[in-house]
Protein backbone atom coordinates (compact mmCIF):
# COMPACT_ATOMS: atom_id res chain seq x y z
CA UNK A 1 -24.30 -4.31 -18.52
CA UNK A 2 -22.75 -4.81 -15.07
CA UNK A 3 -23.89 -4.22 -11.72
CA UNK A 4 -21.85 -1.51 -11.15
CA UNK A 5 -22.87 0.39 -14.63
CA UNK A 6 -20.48 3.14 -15.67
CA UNK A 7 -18.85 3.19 -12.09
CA UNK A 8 -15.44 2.22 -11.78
CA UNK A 9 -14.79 -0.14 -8.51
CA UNK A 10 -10.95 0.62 -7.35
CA UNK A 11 -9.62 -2.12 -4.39
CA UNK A 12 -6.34 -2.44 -3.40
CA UNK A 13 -3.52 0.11 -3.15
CA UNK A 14 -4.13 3.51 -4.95
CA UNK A 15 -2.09 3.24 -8.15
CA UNK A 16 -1.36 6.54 -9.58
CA UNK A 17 0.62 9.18 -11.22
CA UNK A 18 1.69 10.91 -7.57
CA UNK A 19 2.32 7.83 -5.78
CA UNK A 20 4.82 6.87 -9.05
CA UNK A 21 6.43 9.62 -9.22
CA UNK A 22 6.72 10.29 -5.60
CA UNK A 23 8.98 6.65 -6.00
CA UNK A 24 11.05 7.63 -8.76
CA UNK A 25 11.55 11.31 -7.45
CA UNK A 26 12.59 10.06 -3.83
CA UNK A 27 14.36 6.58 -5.36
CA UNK A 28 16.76 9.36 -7.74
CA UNK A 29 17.18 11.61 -4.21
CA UNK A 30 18.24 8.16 -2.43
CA UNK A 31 20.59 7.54 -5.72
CA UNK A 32 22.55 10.76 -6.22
CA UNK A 33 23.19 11.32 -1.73
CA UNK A 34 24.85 7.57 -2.41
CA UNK A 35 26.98 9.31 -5.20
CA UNK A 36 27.69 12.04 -3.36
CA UNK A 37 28.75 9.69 -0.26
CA UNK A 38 31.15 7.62 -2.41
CA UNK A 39 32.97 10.59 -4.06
CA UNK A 40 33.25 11.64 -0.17
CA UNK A 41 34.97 7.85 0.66
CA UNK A 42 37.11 7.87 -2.90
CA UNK A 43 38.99 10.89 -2.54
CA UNK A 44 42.47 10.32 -0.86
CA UNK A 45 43.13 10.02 2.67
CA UNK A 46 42.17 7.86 5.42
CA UNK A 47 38.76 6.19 6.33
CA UNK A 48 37.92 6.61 9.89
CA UNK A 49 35.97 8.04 12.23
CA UNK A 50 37.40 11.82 11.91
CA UNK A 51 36.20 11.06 7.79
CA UNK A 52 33.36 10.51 8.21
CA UNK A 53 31.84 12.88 10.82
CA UNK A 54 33.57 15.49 8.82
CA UNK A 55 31.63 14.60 5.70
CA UNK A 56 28.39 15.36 7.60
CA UNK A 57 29.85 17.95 9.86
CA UNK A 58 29.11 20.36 6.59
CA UNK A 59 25.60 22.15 6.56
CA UNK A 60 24.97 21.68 2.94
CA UNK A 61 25.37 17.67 3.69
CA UNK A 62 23.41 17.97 6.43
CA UNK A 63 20.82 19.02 4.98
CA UNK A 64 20.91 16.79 1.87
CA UNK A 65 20.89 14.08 4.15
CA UNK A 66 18.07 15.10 5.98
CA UNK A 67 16.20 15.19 3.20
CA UNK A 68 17.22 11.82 2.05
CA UNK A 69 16.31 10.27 5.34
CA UNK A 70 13.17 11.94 4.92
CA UNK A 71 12.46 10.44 1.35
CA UNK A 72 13.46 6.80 2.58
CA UNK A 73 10.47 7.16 4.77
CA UNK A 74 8.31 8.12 2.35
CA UNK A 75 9.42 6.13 -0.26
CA UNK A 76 9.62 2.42 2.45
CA UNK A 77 5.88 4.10 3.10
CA UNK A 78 4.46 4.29 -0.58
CA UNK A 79 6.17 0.75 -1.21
CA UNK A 80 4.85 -1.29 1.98
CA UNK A 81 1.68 0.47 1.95
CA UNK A 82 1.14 -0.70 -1.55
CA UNK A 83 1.95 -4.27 -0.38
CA UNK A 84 -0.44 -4.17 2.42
CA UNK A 85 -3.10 -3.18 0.20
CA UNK A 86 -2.54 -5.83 -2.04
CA UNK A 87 -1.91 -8.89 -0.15
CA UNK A 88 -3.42 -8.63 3.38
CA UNK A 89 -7.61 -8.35 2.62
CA UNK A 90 -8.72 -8.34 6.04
CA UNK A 91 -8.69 -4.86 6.96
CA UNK A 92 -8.52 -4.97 10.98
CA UNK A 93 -4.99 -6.51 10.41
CA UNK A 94 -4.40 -3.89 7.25
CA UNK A 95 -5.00 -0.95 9.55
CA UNK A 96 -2.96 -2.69 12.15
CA UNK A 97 -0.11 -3.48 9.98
CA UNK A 98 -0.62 0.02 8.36
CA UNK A 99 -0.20 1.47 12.25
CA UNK A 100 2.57 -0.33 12.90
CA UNK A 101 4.76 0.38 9.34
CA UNK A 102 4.12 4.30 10.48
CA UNK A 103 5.31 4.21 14.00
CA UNK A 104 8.20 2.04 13.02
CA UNK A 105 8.92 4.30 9.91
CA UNK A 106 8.48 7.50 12.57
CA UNK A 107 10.60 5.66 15.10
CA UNK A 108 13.56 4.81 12.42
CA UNK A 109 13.73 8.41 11.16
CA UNK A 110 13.64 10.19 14.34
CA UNK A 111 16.51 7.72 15.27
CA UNK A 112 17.99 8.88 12.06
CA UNK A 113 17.44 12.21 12.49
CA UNK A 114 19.02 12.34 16.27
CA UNK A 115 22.03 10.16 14.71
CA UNK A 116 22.89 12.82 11.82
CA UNK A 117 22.17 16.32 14.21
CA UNK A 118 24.87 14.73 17.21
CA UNK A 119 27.61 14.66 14.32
C-alpha cells in the first residue's frame, strides 16, 4: 500500500478532456480562417493594400477573425501554460511566468483587436 492509499496525487499541468479539445477545436478555427484567407489572396486581381483591407472590410470576416484572434489566445494559453507546469517547478517563478504569458497574451490581442476594428 502507498502513502497516499486510494488518493490519486495530480502535479503538473491539468491534462484533460476540455483542455484537449479546447486545442483541437481552436487549432481547426485557426486552420479553416487560413483557408478562408488564401481563397481571398488566390482569386484574380491584384495584391495590395486596397485587397486586403477589403477582405476584412466585410462584417462576416470581421467577425470570423475576431474570433480567431480570440482562439490564438486561448489556444498560445492552454499550450504555454501546459509547458510552465511541466518544466519550471518552482512556483514563485511559475506564477510569475504564468503573469507574464497573460498580460502579454492580453496585450497581443488587444493589439490585434485595435489592428482588425481600424480596417
Amino acid at each position: 500500500m502507498s502513502t497516499y492509499g486510494n488518493k490519486r496525487l495530480v502535479t503538473g499541468a491539468r491534462y484533460g478532456l476540455r483542455d484537449w479539445l479546447a486545442q483541437r477545436i481552436t487549432g481547426a478555427l485557426m486552420a479553416l480562417f487560413t483557408v478562408v484567407v488564401l481563397v481571398q489572396m488566390l482569386l484574380p486581381g491584384a495584391i495590395g493594400y486596397d485587397r486586403w483591407a477589403g477582405i476584412f472590410a466585410a462584417q462576416w470576416m470581421k467577425v470570423l477573425t475576431f474570433t480567431v484572434i480570440l482562439s490564438l489566445a486561448y489556444h498560445a494559453w492552454v499550450g504555454v501554460r501546459d509547458i510552465w507546469m511541466d518544466y519550471v517547478k518552482p512556483v514563485g517563478i511559475r506564477l510569475t511566468l504564468h503573469v507574464f504569458t497573460l498580460v502579454w497574451l492580453v496585450g497581443c490581442t488587444g493589439w490585434a483587436l485595435q489592428v482588425l476594428w481600424r480596417l
